[in-house]
Protein backbone atom coordinates (compact mmCIF):
# COMPACT_ATOMS: atom_id res chain seq x y z
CA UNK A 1 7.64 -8.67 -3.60
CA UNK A 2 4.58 -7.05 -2.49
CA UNK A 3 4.03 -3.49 -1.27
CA UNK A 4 1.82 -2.32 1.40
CA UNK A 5 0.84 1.57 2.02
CA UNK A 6 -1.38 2.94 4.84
CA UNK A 7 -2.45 6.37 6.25
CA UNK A 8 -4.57 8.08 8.66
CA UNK A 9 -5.16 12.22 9.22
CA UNK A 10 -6.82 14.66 8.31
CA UNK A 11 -5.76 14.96 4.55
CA UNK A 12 -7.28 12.84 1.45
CA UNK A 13 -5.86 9.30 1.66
CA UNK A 14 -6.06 8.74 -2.16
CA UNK A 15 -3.42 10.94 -2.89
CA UNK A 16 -0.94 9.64 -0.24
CA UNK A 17 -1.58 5.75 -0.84
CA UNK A 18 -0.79 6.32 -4.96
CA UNK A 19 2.41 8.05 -4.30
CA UNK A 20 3.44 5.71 -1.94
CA UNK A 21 2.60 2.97 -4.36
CA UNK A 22 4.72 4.27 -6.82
CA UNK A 23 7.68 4.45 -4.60
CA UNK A 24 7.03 0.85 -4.04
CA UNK A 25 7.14 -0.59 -7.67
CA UNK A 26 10.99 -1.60 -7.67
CA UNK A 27 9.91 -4.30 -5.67
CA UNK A 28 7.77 -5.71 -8.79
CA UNK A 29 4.34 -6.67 -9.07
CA UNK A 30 1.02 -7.66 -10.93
CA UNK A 31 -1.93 -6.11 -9.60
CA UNK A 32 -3.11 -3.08 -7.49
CA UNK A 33 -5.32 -2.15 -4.85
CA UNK A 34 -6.92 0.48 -2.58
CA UNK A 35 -9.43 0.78 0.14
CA UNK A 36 -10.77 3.93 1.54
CA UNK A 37 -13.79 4.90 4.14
CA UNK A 38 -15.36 7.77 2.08
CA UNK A 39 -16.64 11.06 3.31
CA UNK A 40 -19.75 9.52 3.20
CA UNK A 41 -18.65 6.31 5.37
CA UNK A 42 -18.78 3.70 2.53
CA UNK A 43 -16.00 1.17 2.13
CA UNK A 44 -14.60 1.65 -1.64
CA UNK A 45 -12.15 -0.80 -2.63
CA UNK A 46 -10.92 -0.77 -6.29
CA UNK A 47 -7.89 -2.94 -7.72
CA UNK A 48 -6.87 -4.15 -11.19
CA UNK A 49 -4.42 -6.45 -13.10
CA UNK A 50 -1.50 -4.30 -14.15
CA UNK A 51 0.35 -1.48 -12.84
CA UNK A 52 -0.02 1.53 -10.42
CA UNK A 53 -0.93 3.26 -13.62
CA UNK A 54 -3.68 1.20 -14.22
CA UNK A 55 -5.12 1.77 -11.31
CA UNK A 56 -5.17 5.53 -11.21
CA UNK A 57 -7.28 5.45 -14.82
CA UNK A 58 -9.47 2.98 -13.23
CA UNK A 59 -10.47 4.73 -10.13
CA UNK A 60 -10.87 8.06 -12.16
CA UNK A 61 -14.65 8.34 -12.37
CA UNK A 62 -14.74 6.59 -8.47
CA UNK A 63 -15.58 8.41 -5.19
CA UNK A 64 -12.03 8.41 -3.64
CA UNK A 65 -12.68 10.59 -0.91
CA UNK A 66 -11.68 9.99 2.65
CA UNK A 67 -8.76 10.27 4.88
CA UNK A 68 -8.06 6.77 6.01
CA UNK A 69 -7.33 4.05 3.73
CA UNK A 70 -4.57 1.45 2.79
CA UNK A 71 -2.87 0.22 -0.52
CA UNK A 72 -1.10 -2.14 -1.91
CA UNK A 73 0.57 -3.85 -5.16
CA UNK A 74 0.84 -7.82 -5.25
CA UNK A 75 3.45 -10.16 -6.77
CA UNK A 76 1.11 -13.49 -7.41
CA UNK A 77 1.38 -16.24 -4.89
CA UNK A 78 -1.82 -18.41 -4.70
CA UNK A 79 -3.62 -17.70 -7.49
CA UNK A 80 -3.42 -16.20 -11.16
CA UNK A 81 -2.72 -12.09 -11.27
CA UNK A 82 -6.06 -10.40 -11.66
CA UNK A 83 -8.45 -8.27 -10.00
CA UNK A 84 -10.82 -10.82 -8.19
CA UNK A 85 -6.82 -11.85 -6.48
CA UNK A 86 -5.86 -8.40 -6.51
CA UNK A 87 -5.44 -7.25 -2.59
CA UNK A 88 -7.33 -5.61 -0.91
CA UNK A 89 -9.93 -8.03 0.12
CA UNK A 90 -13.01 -7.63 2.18
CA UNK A 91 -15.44 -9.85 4.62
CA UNK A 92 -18.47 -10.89 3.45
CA UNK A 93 -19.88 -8.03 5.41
CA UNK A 94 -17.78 -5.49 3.03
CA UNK A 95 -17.34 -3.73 6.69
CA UNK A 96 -13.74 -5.09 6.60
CA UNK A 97 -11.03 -4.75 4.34
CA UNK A 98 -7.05 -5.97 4.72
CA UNK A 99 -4.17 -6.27 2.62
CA UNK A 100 -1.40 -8.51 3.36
CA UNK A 101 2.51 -9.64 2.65
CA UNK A 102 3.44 -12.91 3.16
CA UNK A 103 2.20 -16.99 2.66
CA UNK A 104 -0.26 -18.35 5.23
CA UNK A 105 0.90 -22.56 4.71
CA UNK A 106 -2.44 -22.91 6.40
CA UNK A 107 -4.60 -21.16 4.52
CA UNK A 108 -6.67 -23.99 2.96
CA UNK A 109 -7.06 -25.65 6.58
CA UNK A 110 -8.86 -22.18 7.60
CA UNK A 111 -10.37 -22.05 4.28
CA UNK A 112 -12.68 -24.90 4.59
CA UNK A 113 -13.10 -24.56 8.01
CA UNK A 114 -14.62 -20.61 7.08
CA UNK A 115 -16.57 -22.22 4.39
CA UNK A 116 -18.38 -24.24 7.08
CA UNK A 117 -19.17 -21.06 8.76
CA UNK A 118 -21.22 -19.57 5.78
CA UNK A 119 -18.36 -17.45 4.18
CA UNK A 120 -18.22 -17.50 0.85
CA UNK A 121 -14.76 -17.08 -1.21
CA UNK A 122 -14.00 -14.27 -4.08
CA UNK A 123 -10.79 -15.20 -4.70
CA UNK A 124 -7.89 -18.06 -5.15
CA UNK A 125 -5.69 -16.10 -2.38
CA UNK A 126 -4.55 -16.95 1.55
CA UNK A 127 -5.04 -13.22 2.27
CA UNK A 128 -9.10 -13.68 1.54
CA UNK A 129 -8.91 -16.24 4.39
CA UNK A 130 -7.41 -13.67 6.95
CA UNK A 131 -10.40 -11.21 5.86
CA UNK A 132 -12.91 -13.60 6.79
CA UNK A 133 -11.36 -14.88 10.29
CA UNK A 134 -11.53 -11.28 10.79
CA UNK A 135 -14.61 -10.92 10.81
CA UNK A 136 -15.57 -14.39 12.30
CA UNK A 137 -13.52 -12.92 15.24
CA UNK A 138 -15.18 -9.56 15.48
CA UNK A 139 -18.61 -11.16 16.34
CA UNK A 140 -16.93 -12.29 19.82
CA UNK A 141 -13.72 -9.54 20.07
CA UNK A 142 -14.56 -6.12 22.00
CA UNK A 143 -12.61 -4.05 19.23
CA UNK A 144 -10.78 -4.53 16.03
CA UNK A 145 -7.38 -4.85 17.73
CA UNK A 146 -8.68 -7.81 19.97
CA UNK A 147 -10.02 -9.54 16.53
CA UNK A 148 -6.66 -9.09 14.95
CA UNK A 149 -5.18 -10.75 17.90
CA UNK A 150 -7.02 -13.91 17.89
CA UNK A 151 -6.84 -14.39 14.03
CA UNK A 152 -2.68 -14.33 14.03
CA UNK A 153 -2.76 -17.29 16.97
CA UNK A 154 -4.66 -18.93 14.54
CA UNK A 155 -1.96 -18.02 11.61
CA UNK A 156 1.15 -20.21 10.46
CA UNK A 157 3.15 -18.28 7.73
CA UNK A 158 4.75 -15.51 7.36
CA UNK A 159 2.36 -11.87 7.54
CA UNK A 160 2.52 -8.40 7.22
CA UNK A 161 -0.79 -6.75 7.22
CA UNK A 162 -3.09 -3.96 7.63
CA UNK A 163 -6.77 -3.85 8.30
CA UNK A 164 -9.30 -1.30 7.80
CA UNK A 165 -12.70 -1.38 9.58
CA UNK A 166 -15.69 0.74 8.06
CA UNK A 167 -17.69 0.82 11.12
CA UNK A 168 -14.67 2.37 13.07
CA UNK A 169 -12.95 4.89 10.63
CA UNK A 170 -10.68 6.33 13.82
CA UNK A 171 -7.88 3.60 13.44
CA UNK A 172 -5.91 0.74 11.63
CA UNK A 173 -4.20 -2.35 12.87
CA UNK A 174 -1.34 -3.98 11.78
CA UNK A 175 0.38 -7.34 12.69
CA UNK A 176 3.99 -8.37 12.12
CA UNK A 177 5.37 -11.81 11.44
CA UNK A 178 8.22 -12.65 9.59
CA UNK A 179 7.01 -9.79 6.91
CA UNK A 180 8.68 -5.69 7.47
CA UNK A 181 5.95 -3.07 8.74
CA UNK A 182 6.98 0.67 9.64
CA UNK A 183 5.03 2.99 10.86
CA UNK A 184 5.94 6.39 9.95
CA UNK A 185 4.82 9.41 12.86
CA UNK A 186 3.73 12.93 11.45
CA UNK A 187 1.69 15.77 13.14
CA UNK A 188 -2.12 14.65 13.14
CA UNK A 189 -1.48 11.79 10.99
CA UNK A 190 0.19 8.82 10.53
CA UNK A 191 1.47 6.30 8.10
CA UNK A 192 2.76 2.86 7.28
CA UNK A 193 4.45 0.80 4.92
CA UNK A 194 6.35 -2.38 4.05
CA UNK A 195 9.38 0.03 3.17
CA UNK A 196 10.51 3.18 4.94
CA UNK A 197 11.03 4.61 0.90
CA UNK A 198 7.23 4.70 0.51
CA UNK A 199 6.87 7.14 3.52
CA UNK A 200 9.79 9.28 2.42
CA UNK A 201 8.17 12.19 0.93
CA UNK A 202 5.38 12.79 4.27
CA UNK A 203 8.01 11.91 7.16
CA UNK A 204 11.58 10.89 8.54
CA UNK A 205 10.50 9.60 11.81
CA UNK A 206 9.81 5.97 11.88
CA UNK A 207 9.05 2.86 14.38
CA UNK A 208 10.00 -0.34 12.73
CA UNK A 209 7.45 -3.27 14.10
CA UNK A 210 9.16 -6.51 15.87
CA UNK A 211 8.47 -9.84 15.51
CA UNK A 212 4.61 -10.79 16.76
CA UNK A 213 3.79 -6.93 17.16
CA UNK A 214 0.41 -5.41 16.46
CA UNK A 215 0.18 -1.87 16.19
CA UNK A 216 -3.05 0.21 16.61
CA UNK A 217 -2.86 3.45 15.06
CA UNK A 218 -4.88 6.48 14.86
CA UNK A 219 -4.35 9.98 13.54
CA UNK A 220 -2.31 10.91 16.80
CA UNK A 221 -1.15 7.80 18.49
CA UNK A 222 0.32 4.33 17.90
CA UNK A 223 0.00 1.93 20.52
CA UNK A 224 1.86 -1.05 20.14
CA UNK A 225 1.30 -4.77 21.46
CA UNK A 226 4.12 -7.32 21.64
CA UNK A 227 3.10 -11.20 21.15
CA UNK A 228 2.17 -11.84 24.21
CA UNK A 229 -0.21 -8.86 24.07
CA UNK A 230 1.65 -6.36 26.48
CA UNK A 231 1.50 -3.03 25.72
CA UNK A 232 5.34 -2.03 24.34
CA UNK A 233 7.61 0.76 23.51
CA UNK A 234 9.24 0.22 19.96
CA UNK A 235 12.38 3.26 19.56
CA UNK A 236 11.81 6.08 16.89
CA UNK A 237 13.98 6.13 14.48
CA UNK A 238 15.20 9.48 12.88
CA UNK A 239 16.01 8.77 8.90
């Protein structure tokens, strides 16, 4: 089952993301990932087959810098375990990058219809496809969080994801559908995960996303949206 880790603040994301990763591996996996908006305002992604581990010696040499970034660990769904499947994945733009729990059972509908539009495909994976729509929807959206709303009406499957936008380093949105997401709350920073036991370590105050939510979060505020798109109130929970 796959594992999704994401944080915002003031501290170095790197850091954060790996230990939360390595809380996650009970769950099993295949691969890992990890996308972070560098000091310098690039868009770094790195991922490999293999373990947590794995990962860590590979991004050694790497700029991993930056205080906003997301993770994750995949179990192999569509498509054989390796990097080029490995999540995250980005837009053709490489502005974008999103990781993702979950099937999409209409992924290859969206597929081809995104390969009519000029986007071309890095991987064998449904979670590529939500990358791309993305993007297709940011040319039209006003903000990130608009995007993200138009691309899950267009979604039938089950999601949990996370998207990271290199153009606007002050937030991340998430969207909820039959996949877990918590957010967990700290002082100047916040996180979120697939599993509360990821978060453990940096905070024991937690919002657990309903079905159809999408969650905007910066460093000091999460604003929540329920399916319809009105602006909710989800209960903190105290762990």
């Amino acid at each position: 089952m796959c594992g999704i880790v994401g944080y915002i603040g003031t501290k170095e994301a790197y850091p954060i993301l790996i230990k939360g990763l390595h809380r996650l591996e009970y769950r099993g996996y295949d691969s890992a990932g990890i996308a972070l908006i560098s000091d310098n305002q690039e868009l770094n992604v790195y991922k490999t087959k293999g373990k947590v581990a794995d990962l860590e010696r590979f991004a050694e040499s790497k700029d991993i810098s930056g205080c906003i970034g997301i993770a994750h660990t995949r179990w192999a769904t569509h498509g054989e375990p390796c990097s080029a499947n490995a999540h995250p994945h980005y837009s053709s733009s490489e502005k974008l990058a999103l990781i993702h729990n979950g099937i999409i059972e209409n992924h290859e509908e969206l597929r081809e219809l995104l390969k009519s539009r000029g986007y071309v495909f890095n991987s064998q994976t449904d979670t590529e496809v939500i990358a791309h729509l993305v993007n297709w929807e940011m040319r039209t959206a006003s903000n990130l969080l608009e995007a993200v709303q138009k691309t899950v009406e267009q979604l039938t499957g089950a999601y949990g994801m996370v998207v990271l936008d290199r153009e606007h380093p002050e937030h991340l949105v998430a969207a909820r559908s039959g996949s877990p997401l918590v957010i967990g709350l700290g002082i100047g920073e916040n996180f979120l995960a697939s599993d509360q036991l990821a978060l453990l370590s940096v905070t024991r105050r937690f919002i657990y996303l309903e079905e159809g939510d999408i969650a905007e979060i910066t460093r000091r505020t999460v604003d929540i949206y329920d399916a319809n798109g009105q602006k909710v109130e989800r209960e903190i929970h105290e762990s």
